[in-house]
Protein backbone atom coordinates (compact mmCIF):
# COMPACT_ATOMS: atom_id res chain seq x y z
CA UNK A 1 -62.72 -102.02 25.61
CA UNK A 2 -60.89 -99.63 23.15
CA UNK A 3 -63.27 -97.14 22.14
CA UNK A 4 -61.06 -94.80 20.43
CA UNK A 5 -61.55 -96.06 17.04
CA UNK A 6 -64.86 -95.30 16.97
CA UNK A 7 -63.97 -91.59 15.94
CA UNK A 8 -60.58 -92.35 14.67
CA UNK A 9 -61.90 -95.00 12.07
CA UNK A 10 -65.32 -92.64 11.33
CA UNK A 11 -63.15 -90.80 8.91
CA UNK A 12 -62.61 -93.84 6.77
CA UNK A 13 -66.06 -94.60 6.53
CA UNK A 14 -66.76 -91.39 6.22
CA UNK A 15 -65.05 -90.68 3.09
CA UNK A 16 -65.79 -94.21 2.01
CA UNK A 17 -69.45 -93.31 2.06
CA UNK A 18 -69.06 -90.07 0.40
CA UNK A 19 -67.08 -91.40 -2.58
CA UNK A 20 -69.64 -94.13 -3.11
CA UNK A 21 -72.40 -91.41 -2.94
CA UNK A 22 -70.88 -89.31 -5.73
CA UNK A 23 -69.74 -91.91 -7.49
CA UNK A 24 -73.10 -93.85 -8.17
CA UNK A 25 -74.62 -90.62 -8.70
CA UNK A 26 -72.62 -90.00 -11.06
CA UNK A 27 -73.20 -93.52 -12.95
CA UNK A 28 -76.82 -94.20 -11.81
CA UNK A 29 -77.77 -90.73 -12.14
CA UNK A 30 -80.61 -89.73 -14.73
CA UNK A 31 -78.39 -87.48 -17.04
CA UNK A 32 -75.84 -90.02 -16.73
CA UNK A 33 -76.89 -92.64 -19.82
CA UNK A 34 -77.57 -88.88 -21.97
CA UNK A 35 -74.27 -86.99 -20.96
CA UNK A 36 -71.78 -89.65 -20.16
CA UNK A 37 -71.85 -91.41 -23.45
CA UNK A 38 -69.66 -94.13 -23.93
CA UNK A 39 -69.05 -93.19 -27.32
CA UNK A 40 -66.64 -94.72 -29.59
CA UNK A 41 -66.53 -98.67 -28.46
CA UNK A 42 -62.38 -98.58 -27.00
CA UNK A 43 -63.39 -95.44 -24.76
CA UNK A 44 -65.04 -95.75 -21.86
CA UNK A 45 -65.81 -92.52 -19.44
CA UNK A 46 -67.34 -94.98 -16.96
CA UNK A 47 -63.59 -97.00 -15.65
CA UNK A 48 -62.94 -94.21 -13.33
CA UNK A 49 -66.56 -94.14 -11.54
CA UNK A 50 -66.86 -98.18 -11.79
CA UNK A 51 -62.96 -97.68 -9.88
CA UNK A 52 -64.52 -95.15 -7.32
CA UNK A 53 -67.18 -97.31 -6.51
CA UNK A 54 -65.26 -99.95 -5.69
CA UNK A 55 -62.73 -97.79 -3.53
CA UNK A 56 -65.72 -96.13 -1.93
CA UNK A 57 -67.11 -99.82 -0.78
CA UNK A 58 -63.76 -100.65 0.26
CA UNK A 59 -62.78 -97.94 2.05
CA UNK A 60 -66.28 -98.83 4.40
CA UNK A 61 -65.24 -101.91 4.79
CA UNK A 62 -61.38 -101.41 5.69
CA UNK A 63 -62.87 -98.82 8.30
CA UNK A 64 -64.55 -101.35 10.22
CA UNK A 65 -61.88 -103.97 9.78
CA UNK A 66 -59.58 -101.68 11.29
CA UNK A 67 -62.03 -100.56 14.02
CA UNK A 68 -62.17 -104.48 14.92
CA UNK A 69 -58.74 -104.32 14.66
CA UNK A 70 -57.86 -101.86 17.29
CA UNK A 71 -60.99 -103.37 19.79
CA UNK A 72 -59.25 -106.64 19.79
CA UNK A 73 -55.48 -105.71 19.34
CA UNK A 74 -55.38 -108.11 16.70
CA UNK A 75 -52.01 -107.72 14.47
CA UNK A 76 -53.07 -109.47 11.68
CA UNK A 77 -56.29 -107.51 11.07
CA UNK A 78 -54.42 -104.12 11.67
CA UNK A 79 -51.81 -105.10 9.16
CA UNK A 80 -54.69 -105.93 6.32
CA UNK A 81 -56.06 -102.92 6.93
CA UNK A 82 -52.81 -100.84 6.52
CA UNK A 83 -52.29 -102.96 3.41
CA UNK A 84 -55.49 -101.99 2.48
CA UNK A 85 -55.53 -98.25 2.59
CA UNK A 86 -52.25 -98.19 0.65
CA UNK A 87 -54.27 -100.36 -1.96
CA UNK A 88 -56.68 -98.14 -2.19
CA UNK A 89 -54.63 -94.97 -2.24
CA UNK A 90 -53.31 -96.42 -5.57
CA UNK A 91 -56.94 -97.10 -6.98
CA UNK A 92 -57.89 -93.71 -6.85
CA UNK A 93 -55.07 -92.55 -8.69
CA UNK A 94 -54.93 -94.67 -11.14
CA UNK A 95 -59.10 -93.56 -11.55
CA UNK A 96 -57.98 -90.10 -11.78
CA UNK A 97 -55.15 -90.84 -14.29
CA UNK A 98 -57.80 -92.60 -16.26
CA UNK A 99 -60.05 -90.06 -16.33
CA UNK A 100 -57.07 -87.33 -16.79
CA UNK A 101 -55.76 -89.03 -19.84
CA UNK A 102 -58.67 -90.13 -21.38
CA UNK A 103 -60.75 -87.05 -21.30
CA UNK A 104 -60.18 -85.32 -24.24
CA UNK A 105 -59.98 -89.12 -26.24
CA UNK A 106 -63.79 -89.04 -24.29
CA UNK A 107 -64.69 -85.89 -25.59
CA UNK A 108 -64.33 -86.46 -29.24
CA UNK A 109 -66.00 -89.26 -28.81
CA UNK A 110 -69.17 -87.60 -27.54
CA UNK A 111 -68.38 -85.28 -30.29
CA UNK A 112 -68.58 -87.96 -33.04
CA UNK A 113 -71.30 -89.92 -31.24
CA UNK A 114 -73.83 -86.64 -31.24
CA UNK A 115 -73.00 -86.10 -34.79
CA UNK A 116 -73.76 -89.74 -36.02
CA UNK A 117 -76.96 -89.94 -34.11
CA UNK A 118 -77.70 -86.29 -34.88
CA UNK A 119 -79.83 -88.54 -37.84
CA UNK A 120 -82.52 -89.37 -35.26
CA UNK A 121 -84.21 -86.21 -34.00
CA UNK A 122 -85.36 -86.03 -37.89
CA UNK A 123 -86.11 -89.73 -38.53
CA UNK A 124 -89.46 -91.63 -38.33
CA UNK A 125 -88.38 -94.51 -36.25
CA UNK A 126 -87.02 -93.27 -33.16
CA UNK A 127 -88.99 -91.98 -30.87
CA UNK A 128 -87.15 -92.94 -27.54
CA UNK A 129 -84.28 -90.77 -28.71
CA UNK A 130 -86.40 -88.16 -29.92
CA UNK A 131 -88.50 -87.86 -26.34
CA UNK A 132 -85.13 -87.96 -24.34
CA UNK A 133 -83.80 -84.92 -26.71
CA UNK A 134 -86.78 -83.11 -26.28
CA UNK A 135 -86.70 -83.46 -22.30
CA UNK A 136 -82.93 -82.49 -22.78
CA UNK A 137 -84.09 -79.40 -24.87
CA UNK A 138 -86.40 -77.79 -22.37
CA UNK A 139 -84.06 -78.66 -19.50
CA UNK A 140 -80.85 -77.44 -20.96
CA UNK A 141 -82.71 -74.36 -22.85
CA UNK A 142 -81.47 -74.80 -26.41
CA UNK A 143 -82.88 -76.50 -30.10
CA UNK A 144 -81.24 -78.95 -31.89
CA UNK A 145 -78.16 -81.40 -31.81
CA UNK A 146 -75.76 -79.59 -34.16
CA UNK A 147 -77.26 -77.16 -36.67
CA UNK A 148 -80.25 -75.83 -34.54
CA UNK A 149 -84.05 -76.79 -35.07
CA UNK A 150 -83.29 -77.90 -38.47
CA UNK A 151 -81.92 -80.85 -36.96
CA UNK A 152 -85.34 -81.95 -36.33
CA UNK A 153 -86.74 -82.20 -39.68
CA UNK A 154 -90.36 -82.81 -40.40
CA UNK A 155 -90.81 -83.63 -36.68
CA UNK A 156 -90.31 -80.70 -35.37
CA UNK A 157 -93.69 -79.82 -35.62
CA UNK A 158 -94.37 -82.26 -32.75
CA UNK A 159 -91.62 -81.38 -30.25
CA UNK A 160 -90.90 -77.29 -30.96
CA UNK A 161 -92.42 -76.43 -27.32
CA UNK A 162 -89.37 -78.26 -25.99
CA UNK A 163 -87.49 -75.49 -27.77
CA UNK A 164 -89.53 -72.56 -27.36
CA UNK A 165 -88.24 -69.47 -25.61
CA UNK A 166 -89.92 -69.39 -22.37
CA UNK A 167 -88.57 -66.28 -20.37
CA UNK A 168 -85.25 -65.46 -22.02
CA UNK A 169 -83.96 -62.61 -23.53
CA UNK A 170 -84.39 -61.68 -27.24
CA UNK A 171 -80.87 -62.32 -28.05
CA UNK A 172 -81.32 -65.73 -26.80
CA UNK A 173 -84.25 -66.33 -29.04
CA UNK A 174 -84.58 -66.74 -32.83
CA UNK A 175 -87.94 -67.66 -35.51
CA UNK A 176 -88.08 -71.00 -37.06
CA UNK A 177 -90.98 -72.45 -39.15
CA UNK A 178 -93.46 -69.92 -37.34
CA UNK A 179 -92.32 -70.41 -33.77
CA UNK A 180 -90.05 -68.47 -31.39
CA UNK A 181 -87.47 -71.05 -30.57
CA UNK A 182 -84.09 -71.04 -28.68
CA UNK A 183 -81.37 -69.82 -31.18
CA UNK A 184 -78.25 -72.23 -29.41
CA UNK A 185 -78.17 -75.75 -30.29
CA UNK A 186 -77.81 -78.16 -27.38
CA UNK A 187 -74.31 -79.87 -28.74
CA UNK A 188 -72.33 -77.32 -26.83
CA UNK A 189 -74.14 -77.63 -23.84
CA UNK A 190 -73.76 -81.34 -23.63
CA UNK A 191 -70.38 -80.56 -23.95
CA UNK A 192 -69.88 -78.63 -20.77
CA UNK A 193 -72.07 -80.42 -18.69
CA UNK A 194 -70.15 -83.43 -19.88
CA UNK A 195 -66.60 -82.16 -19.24
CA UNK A 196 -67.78 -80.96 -16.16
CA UNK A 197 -69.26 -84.35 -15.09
CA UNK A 198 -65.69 -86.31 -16.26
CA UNK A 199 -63.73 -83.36 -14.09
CA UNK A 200 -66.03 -83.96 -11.20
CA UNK A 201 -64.74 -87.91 -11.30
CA UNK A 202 -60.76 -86.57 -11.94
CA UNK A 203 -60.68 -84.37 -8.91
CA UNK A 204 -62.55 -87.04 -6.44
CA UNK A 205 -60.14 -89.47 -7.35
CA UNK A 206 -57.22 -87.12 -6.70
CA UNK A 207 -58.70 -84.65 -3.93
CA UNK A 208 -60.37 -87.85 -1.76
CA UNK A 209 -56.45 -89.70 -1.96
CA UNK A 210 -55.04 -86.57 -0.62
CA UNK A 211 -57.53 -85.97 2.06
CA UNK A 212 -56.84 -89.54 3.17
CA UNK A 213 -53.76 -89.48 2.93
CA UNK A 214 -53.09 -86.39 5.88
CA UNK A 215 -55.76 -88.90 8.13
CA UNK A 216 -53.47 -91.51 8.48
């Protein structure tokens, strides 16, 4: 019996696992629903993670079709699973020309999303929001959706200890309404750990093709 393919194929799976891994973290993941908002309703940041998990299941699979392959010097198989691999080598880029192309089209759409439900952190009928923002807040270190603690209305008298200044520097700090409060609002933030998010998927899809690419 051919045992060789048990390390040559462990690649495959390998990298198969890994890009499943990362790429249900990064659509499962808690921050996900917050950061990587779908936004406007003909953008959606999710195509090239929903692509990479589908390449990452694949690519587990092909591995131990070609494995079986090799252990019974079956033709057929081997040829599927060459077929395969060139199939999938075309998914991921086409995930990371997604991403590529739509991410600034994704960014203004967060942008325009955060400012229309900027309306909420001040309103007297949503509280999920407001308790999601307010974990947000104390995680990310900052006060406010767009224009600071203002944003928050009458209610910020029941969530300004998300935003209070806990250990940072003066400069970081500012008064509002009695309380010492983070002076940055969070919109910026959000940003970044957005873009980085969306870059993460962009150079997976591009990076993990490569990689395969010198295995064969």
């Amino acid at each position: 019996m051919d045992t060789s393919c048990l390390s040559t194929d462990s690649c495959p799976r390998l990298c198969g696992a890994s890009i499943l891994a990362v790429a249900v973290w990064l659509r499962a993941g808690k921050d996900g629903p917050e950061i990587l908002s779908p936004g406007a309703a003909t953008i959606n940041p999710y195509i090239a993670v929903n692509i990479l998990i589908v390449v990452g299941v694949t690519i587990m699979i092909l591995g131990f079709l070609g494995c079986f392959g090799a252990m019974k010097e079956n033709q057929f198989v081997l040829v599927l699973f060459f077929i395969g691999l060139i199939l999938i080598r075309l998914l991921q880029v086409v995930a990371g020309i997604v991403g590529a192309t739509n991410k600034s089209k994704t960014e203004r759409a967060l942008k325009e999303t955060l400012q229309t439900n900027v309306h909420l952190l001040s309103a007297t009928n949503g509280k999920l929001f407001q308790k999601a923002f307010s974990e947000i807040q104390e995680k990310l270190k900052c006060c406010g959706l767009i224009n600071g603690a203002s944003d928050w209305g009458n209610n910020f008298q029941y969530y300004y200890k998300s935003c209070e200044c806990r250990g940072a520097s003066d400069s970081s700090c500012t008064k509002y309404d009695g309380k010492t409060i983070y002076k940055q609002s969070c919109f910026s933030l959000i940003r970044c750990l957005f873009s980085r998010s969306l870059s993460i998927v962009i150079g997976l899809a591009f990076g993990l093709a490569a990689v395969e690419d010198k295995k064969i």
